[in-house]
Protein backbone atom coordinates (compact mmCIF):
# COMPACT_ATOMS: atom_id res chain seq x y z
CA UNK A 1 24.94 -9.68 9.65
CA UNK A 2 26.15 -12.84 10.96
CA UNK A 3 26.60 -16.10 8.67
CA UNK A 4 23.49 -17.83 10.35
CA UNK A 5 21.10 -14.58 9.25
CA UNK A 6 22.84 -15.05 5.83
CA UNK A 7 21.67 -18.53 5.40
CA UNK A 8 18.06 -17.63 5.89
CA UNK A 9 17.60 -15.89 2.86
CA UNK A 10 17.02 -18.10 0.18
CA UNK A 11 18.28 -15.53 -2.58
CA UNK A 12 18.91 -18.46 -5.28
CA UNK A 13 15.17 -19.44 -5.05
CA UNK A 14 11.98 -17.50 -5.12
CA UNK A 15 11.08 -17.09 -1.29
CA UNK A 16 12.94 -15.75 1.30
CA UNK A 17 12.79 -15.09 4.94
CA UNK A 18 12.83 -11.36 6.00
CA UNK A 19 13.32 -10.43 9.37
CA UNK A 20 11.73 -7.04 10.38
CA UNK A 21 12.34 -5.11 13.64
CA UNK A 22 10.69 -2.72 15.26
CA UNK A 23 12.22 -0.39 17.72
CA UNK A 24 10.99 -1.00 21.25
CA UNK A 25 12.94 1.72 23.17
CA UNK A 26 9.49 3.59 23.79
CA UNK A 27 6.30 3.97 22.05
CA UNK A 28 4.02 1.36 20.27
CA UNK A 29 5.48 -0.58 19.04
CA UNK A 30 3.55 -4.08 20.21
CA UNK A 31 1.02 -2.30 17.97
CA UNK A 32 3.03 -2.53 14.89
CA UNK A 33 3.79 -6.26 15.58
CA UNK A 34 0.91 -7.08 16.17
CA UNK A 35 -0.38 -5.30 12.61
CA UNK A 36 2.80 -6.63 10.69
CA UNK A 37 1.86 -10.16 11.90
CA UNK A 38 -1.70 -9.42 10.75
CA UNK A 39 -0.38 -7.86 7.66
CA UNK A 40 2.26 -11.16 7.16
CA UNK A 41 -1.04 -13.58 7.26
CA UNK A 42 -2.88 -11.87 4.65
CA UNK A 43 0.42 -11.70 2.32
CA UNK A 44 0.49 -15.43 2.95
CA UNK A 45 -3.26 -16.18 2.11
CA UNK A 46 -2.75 -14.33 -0.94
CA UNK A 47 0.28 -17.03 -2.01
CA UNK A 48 3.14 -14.23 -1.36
CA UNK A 49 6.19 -16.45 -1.17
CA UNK A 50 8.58 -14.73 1.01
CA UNK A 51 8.47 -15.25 5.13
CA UNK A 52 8.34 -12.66 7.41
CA UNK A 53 9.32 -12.91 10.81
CA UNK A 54 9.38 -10.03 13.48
CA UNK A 55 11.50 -9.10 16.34
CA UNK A 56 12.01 -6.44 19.11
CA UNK A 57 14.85 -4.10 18.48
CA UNK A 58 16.47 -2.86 21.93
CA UNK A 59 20.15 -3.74 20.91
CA UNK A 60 22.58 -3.88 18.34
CA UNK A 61 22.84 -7.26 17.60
CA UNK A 62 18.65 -7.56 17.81
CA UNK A 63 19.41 -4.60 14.72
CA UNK A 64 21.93 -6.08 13.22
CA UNK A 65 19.75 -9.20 12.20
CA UNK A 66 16.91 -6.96 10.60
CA UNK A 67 16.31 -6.18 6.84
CA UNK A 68 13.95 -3.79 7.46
CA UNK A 69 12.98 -1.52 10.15
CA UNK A 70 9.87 0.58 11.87
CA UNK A 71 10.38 3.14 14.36
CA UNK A 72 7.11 3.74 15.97
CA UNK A 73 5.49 6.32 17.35
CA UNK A 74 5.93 7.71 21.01
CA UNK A 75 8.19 10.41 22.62
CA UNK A 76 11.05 10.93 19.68
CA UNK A 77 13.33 13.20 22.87
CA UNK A 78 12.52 10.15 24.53
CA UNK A 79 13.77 7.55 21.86
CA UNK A 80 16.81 9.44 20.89
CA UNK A 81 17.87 9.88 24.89
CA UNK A 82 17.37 5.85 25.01
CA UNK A 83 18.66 4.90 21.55
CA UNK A 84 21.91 6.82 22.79
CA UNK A 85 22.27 5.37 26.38
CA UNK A 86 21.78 2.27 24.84
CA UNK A 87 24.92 2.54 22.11
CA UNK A 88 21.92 2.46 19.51
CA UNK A 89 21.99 5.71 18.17
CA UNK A 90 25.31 5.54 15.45
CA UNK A 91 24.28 1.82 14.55
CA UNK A 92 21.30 3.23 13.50
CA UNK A 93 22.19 6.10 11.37
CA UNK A 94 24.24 2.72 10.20
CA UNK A 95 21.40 0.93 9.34
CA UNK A 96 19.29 4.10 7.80
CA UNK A 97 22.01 5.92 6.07
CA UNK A 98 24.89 3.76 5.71
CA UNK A 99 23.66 0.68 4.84
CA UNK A 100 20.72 2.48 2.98
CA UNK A 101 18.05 -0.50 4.53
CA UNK A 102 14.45 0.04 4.57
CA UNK A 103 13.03 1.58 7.33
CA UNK A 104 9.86 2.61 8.21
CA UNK A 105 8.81 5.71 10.93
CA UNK A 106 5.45 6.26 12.09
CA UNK A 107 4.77 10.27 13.70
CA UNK A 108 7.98 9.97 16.49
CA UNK A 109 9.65 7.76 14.19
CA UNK A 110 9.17 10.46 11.28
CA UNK A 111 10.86 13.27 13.44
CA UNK A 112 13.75 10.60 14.00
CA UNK A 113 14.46 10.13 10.42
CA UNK A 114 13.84 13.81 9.45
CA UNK A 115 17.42 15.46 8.35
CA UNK A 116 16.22 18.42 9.95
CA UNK A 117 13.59 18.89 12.66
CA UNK A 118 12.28 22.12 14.22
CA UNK A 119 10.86 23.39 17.44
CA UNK A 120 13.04 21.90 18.98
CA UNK A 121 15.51 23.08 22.13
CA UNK A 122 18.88 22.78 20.88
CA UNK A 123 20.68 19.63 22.49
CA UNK A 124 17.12 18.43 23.37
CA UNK A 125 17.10 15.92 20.53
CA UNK A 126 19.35 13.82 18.02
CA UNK A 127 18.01 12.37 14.60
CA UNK A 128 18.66 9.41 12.86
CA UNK A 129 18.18 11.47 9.46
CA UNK A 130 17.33 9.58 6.33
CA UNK A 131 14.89 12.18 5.04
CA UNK A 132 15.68 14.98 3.26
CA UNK A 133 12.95 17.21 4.88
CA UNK A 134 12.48 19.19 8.00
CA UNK A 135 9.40 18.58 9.67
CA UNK A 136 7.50 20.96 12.23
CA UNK A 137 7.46 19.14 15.65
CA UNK A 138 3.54 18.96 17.13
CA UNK A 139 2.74 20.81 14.19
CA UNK A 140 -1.16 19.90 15.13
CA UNK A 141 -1.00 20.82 18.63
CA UNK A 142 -1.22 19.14 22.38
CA UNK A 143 -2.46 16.04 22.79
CA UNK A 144 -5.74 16.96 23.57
CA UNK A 145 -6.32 18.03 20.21
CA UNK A 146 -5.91 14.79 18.78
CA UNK A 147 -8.15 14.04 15.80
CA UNK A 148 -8.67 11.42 12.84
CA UNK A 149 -8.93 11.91 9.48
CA UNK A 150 -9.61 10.06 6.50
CA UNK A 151 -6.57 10.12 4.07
CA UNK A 152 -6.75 9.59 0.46
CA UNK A 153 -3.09 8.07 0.06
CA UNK A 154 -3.13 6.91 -4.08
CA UNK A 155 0.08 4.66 -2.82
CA UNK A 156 -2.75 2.20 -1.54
CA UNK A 157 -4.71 1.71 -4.86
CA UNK A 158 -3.87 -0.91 -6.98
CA UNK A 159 -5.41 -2.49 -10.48
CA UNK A 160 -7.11 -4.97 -7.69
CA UNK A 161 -8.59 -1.75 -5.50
CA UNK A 162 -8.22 1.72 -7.78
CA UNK A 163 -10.96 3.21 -5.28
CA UNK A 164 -9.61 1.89 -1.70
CA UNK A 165 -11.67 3.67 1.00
CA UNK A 166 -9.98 6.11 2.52
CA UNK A 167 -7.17 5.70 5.16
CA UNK A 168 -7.81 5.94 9.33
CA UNK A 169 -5.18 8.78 10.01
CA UNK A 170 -4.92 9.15 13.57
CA UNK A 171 -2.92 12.24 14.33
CA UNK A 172 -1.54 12.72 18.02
CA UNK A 173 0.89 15.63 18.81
CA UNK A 174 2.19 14.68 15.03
CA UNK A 175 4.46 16.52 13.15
CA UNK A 176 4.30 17.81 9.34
CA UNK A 177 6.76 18.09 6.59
CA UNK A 178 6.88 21.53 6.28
CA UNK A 179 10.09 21.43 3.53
CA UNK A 180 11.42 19.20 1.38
CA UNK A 181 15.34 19.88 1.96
CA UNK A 182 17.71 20.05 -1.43
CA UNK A 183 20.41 17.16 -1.39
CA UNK A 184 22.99 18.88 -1.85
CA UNK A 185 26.22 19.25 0.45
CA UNK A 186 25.76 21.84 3.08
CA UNK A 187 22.11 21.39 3.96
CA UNK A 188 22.63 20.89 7.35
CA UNK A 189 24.94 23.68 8.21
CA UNK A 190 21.47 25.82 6.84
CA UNK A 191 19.59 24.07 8.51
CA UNK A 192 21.79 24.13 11.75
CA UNK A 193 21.92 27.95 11.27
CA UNK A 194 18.00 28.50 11.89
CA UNK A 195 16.89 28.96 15.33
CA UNK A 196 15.50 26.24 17.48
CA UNK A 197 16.24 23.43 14.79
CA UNK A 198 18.44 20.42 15.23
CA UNK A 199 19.78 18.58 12.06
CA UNK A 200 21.04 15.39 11.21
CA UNK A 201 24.64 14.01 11.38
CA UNK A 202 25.84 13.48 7.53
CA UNK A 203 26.81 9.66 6.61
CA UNK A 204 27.63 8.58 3.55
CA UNK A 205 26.46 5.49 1.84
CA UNK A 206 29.21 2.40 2.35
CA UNK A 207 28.58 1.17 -1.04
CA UNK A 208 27.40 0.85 -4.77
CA UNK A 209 24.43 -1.29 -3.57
CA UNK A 210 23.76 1.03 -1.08
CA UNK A 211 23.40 4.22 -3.23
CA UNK A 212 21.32 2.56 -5.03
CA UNK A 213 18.75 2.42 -2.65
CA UNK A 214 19.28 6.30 -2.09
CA UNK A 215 17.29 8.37 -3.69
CA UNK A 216 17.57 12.61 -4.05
CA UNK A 217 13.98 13.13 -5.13
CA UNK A 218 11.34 12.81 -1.76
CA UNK A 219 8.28 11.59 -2.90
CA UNK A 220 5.34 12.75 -1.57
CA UNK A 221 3.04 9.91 -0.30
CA UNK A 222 0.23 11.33 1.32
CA UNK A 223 -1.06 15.12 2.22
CA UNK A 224 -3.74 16.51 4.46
CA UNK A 225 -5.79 19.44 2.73
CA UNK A 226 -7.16 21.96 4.35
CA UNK A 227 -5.43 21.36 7.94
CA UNK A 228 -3.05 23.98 7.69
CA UNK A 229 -5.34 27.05 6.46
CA UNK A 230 -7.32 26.16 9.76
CA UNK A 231 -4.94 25.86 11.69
CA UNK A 232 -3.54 29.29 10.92
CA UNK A 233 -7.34 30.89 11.27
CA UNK A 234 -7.31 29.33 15.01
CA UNK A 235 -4.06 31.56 15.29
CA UNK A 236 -1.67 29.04 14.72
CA UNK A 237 1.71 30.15 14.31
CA UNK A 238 2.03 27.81 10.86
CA UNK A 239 5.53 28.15 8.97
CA UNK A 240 4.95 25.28 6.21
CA UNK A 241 6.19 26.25 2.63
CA UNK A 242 3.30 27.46 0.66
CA UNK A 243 3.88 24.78 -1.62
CA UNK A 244 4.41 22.15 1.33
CA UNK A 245 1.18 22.42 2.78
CA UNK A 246 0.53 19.63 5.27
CA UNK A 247 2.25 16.93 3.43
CA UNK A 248 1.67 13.94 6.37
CA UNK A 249 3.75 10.96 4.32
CA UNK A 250 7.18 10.70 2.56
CA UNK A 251 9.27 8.34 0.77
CA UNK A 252 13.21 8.32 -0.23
CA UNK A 253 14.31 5.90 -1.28
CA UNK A 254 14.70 3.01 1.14
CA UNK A 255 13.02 5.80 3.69
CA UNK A 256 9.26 5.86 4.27
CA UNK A 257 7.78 8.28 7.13
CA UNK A 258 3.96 9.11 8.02
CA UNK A 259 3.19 11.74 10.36
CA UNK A 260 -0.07 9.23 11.50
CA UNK A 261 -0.40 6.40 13.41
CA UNK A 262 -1.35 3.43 11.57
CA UNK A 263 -0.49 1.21 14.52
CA UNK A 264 -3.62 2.51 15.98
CA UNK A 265 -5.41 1.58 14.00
CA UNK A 266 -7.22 -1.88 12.85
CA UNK A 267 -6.20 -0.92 9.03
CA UNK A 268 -3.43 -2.88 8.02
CA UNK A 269 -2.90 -1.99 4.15
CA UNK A 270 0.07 0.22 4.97
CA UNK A 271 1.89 -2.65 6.61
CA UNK A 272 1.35 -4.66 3.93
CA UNK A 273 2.07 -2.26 1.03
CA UNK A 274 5.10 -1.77 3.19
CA UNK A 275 6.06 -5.52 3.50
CA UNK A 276 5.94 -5.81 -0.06
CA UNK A 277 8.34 -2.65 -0.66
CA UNK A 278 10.85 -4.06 2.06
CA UNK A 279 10.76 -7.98 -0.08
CA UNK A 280 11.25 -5.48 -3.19
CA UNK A 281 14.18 -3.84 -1.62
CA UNK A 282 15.94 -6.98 -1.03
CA UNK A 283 15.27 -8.23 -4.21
CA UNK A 284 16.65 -5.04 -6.10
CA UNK A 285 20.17 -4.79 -3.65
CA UNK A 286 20.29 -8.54 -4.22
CA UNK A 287 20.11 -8.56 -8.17
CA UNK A 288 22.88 -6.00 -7.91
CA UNK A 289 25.41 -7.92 -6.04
């Protein structure tokens, strides 16, 4: 982070000026900015004190000025193969498991910062990892069987709203969290041993502060009921957990992934609930320096 960045964040007062990124290798992600700009103006009517200001990752040194991070959805083969021509791909893993900073990924973006990703043709795809979970790539199908549903996600009530209508989920080829993955050492090698599944390089956390933005416990932020028992009936080959079932958001941590797109969509309470978790982030690592 250089020294300029630094002096932006006004850590000895109350505000401070966040820069977010979103990755804009592929995908949509003009339709994130253009809902975390939304989301930033409603933060500000409400008298939220910190500054947010937004910026097109396509480099390292566009990364290395972030705090926080969305990867968007879009063509994750695609992503990876330009994240790695573009010397992207390590500073990332960097930024999501090293550095332990909050990043966001939306359906593509989810499969990026799985651990462990299936359906996949081996060599065919890297991950950024993040996640301890292995998702099921197009779990839902082609694109033509697109759909949206209305998600209860309890992440979005508050005292203010305890009954929030529910969410726009717009699911497009998107994947599912079929298993939440133990954190323990040698995951990956069991992972890596399964058939048609790609895993995760391991990195360790470079710090104290870091590790403690890690987390070994995945929350689950969001499920789809009834998806999966359909799907199967239509003869879907479906190899969720049992327990699983069609769990569509996640959280570790610094590490938030949704297997919807709520980029396209004119709902922007995710990107603000997720603006406030990034200013929290800061303000945790910071109180622990």
């Amino acid at each position: 982070m250089s020294e300029l960045h630094k002096a932006t964040k006004h850590h000895d007062s109350k505000s401070m000026t966040i820069t977010i990124g979103v990755l804009a290798l592929q995908g949509a992600f003009l339709e994130h900015l253009n809902l975390l700009k939304r989301a930033a103006g409603q933060l500000k009517s409400q008298g939220f004190e910190d500054t947010f200001e937004f910026t097109e990752v396509r480099n390292v040194q566009q990364l290395e000025r972030c705090d926080g991070l969305i990867i968007p959805g879009g063509e994750s083969t695609t992503m990876s193969l330009v994240a790695a021509q573009s010397g992207l791909l390590e500073p990332l893993r960097e930024f999501v498991k090293v550095d332990r900073k909050p990043t966001w990924g939306t359906c593509a973006g989810l499969i990026l910062l799985s651990e462990s990703a299936n359906s996949t043709k081996r060599g065919g795809q890297d991950l950024i990892g993040g996640l301890d979970v292995r998702v099921n790539r197009n779990h839902f199908g082609r694109q033509v069987e697109s759909f949206q549903a209305g998600l209860d996600l309890p992440f979005l009530k508050s005292k203010d709203s305890p009954s929030s209508e529910p969410f726009p989920g717009i699911f497009i080829r998107a994947p599912v969290v079929e298993r939440i993955l133990p954190n323990v050492e040698g995951v990956q090698e069991e992972e890596q041993a399964k058939a048609q599944t790609v895993v995760a390089p391991s990195k360790s956390a470079k710090d104290d502060q870091a590790r403690g933005a890690m987390s070994s416990h995945v929350d689950i932020m969001g499920v789809l009921p009834g998806r999966l028992k359909k799907a199967a009936a239509m003869g879907a080959e479906v190899n969720a957990d049992e327990k699983a079932g069609d769990i569509i958001a996640v959280k570790q941590g610094n590490v938030f992934g949704t297997s919807f797109h709520p980029e396209l969509t004119p709902d922007i309470r995710i990107h603000v609930w997720w603006l406030k978790q990034v200013s929290d982030a800061i303000i945790t690592s910071t109180a622990t320096r």
